[in-house]
Protein backbone atom coordinates (compact mmCIF):
# COMPACT_ATOMS: atom_id res chain seq x y z
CA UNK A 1 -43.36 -71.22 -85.88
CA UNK A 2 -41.55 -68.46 -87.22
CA UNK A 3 -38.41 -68.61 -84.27
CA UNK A 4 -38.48 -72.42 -85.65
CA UNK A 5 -38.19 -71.90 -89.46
CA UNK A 6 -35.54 -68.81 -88.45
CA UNK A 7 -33.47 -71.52 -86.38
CA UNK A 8 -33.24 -74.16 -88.91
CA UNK A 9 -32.47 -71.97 -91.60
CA UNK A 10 -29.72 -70.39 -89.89
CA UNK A 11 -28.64 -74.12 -88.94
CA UNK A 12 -28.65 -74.73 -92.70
CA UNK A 13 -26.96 -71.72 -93.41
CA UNK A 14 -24.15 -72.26 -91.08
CA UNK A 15 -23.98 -75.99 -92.31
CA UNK A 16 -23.26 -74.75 -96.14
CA UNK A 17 -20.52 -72.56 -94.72
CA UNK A 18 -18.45 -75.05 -93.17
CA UNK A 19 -18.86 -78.28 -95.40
CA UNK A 20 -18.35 -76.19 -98.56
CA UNK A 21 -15.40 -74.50 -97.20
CA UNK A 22 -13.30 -72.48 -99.78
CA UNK A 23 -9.99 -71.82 -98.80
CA UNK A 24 -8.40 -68.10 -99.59
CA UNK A 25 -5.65 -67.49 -102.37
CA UNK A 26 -1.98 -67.24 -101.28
CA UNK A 27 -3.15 -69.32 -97.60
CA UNK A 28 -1.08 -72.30 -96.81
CA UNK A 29 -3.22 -75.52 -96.45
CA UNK A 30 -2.28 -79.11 -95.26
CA UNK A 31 -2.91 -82.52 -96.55
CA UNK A 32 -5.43 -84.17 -94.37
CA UNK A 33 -5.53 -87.59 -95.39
CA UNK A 34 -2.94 -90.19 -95.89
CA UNK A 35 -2.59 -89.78 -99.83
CA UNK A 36 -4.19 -88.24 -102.41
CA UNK A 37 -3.29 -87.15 -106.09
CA UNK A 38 -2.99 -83.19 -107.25
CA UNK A 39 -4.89 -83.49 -110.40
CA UNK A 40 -4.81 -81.66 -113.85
CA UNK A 41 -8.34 -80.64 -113.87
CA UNK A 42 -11.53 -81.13 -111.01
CA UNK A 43 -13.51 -83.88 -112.95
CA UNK A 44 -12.68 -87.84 -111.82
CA UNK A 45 -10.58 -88.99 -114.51
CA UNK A 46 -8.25 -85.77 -114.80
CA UNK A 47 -4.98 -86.95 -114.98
CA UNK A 48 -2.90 -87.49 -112.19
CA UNK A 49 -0.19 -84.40 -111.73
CA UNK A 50 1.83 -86.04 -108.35
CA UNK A 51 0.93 -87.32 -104.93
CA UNK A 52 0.24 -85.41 -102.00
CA UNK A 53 0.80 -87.89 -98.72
CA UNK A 54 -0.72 -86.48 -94.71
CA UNK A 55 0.84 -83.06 -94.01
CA UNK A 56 2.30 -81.83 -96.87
CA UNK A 57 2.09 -78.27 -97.31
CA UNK A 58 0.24 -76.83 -100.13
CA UNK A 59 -0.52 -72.78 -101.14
CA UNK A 60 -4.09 -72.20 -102.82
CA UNK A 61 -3.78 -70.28 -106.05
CA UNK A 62 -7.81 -70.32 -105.86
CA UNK A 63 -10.42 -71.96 -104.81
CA UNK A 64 -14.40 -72.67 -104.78
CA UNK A 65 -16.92 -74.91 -102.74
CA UNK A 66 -15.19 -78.51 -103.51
CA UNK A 67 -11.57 -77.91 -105.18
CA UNK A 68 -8.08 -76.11 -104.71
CA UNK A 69 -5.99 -75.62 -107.00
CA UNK A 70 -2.44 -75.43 -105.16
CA UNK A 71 1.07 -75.85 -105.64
CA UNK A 72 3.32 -77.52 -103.19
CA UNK A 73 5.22 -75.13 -100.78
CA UNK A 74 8.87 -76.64 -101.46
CA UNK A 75 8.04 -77.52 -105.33
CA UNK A 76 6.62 -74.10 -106.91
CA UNK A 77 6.47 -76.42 -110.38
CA UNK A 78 4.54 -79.12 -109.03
CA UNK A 79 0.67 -77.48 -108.92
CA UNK A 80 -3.03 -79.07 -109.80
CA UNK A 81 -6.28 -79.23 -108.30
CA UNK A 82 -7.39 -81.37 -104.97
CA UNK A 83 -10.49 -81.68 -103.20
CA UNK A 84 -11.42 -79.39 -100.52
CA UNK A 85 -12.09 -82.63 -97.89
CA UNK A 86 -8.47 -83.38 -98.16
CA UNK A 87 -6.89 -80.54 -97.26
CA UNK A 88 -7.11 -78.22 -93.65
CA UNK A 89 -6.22 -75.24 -92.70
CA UNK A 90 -5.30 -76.00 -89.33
CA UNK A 91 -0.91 -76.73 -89.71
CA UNK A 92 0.22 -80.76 -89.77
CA UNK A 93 3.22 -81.05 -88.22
CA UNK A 94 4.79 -83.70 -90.36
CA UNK A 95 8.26 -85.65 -89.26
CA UNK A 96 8.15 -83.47 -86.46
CA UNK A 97 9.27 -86.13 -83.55
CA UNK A 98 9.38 -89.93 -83.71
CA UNK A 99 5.95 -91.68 -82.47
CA UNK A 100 4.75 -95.11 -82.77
CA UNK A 101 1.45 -93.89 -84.43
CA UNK A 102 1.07 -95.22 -88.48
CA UNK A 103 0.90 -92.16 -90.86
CA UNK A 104 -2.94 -94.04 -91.26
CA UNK A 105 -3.28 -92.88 -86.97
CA UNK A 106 -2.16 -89.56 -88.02
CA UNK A 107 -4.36 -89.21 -90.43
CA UNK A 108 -7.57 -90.54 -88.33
CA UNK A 109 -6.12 -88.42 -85.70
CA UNK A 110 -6.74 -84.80 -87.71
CA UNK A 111 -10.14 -85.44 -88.35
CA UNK A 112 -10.65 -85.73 -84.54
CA UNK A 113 -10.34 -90.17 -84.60
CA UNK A 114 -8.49 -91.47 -81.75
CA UNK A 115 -7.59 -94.64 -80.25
CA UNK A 116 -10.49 -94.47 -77.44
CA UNK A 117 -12.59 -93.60 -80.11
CA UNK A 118 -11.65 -97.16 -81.81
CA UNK A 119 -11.91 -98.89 -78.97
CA UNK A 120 -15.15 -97.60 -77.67
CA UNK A 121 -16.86 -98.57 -81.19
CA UNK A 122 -15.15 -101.62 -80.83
CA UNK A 123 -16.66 -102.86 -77.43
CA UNK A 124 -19.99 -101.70 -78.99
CA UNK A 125 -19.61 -103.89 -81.86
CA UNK A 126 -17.60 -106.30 -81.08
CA UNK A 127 -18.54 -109.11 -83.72
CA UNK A 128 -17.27 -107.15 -86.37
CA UNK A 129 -14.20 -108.42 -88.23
CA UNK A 130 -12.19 -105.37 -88.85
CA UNK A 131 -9.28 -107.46 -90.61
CA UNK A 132 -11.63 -107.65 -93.65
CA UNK A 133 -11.77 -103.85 -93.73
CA UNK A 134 -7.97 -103.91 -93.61
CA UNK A 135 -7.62 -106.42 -96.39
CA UNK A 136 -10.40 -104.57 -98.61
CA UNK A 137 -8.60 -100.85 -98.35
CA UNK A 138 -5.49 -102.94 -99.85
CA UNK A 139 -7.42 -103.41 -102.93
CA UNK A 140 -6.64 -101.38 -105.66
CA UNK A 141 -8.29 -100.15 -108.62
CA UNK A 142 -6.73 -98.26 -111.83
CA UNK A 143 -9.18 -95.27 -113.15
CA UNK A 144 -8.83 -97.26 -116.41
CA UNK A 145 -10.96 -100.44 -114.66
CA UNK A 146 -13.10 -97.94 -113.17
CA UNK A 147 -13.81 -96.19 -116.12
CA UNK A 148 -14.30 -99.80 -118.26
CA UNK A 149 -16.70 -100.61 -115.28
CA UNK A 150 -18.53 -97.67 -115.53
CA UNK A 151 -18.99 -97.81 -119.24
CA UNK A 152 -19.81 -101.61 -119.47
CA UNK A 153 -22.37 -100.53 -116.64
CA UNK A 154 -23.83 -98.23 -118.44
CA UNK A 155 -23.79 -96.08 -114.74
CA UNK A 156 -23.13 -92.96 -116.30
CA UNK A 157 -24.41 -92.67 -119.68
CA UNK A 158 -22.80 -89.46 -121.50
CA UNK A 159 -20.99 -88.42 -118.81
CA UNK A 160 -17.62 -87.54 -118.55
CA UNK A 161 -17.04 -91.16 -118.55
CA UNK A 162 -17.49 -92.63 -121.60
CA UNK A 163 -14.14 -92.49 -123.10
């Protein structure tokens, strides 16, 4: 009983360690996912500092278990905070060569998605209409709605969201 509550504790252990990943000052990070916004502060509605698109190159000025705050590599003036899930350690080689893959493939691609993947979940499921999916990521929703949505909701009452 003992070896068992050992092993799953370690498990748990090692679990916090790599989903809550801080990332070391000065250490170069990349952008992981096809867009994102550096932000003025870590809560939701901080306001939007400038985009960060799939492999851009950021530095960490610090960090702690779910934000960065970085500054972009080329742009020393453009810095903010972004979430830890969007960013890697492991070096996106952006522009590098010409491919047919989408920046949204690349993307899918770092975080270990490819096409066989696709297709293999495809065959599994194959009366799924993945067009809708397509059509609903167009969809887009200012963090003015959202907030207005959330207030008229009442989904977060005295939050950081009531405005």
């Amino acid at each position: 009983m003992k070896k068992l509550f050992s092993a799953v504790f370690l498990c748990m252990l090692f679990s916090g360690a790599v989903f809550c990943e801080q990332f070391k000052p000065k250490s170069k990070v990349y952008v992981s996912v096809k867009s994102t916004y550096l932000k003025s502060g870590t809560e939701f509605f901080s306001s939007k500092v400038c985009e960060a698109t799939y492999g851009d190159c950021l530095i960490v000025l610090e960090s702690n278990d779910k934000f960065s705050k970085v500054f972009f590599n080329d742009n020393l003036s453009l810095s903010g905070w972004i979430s830890n899930g969007s960013i890697t350690k492991r070096k996106i080689y952006k522009n590098s060569y010409s491919s047919a893959a989408t920046q949204d493939e690349l993307a899918l691609a770092g975080k270990g998605f490819s096409k066989d993947a696709e297709d293999a979940f495809k065959s599994y499921k194959k009366n799924l209409n993945y067009n809708l999916i397509d059509e609903m990521e167009k969809i887009s929703v200012s963090d003015t709605e959202l907030a207005e949505f959330i207030k008229q909701g009442h989904l977060s009452e005295g939050s950081e969201y009531e405005r």
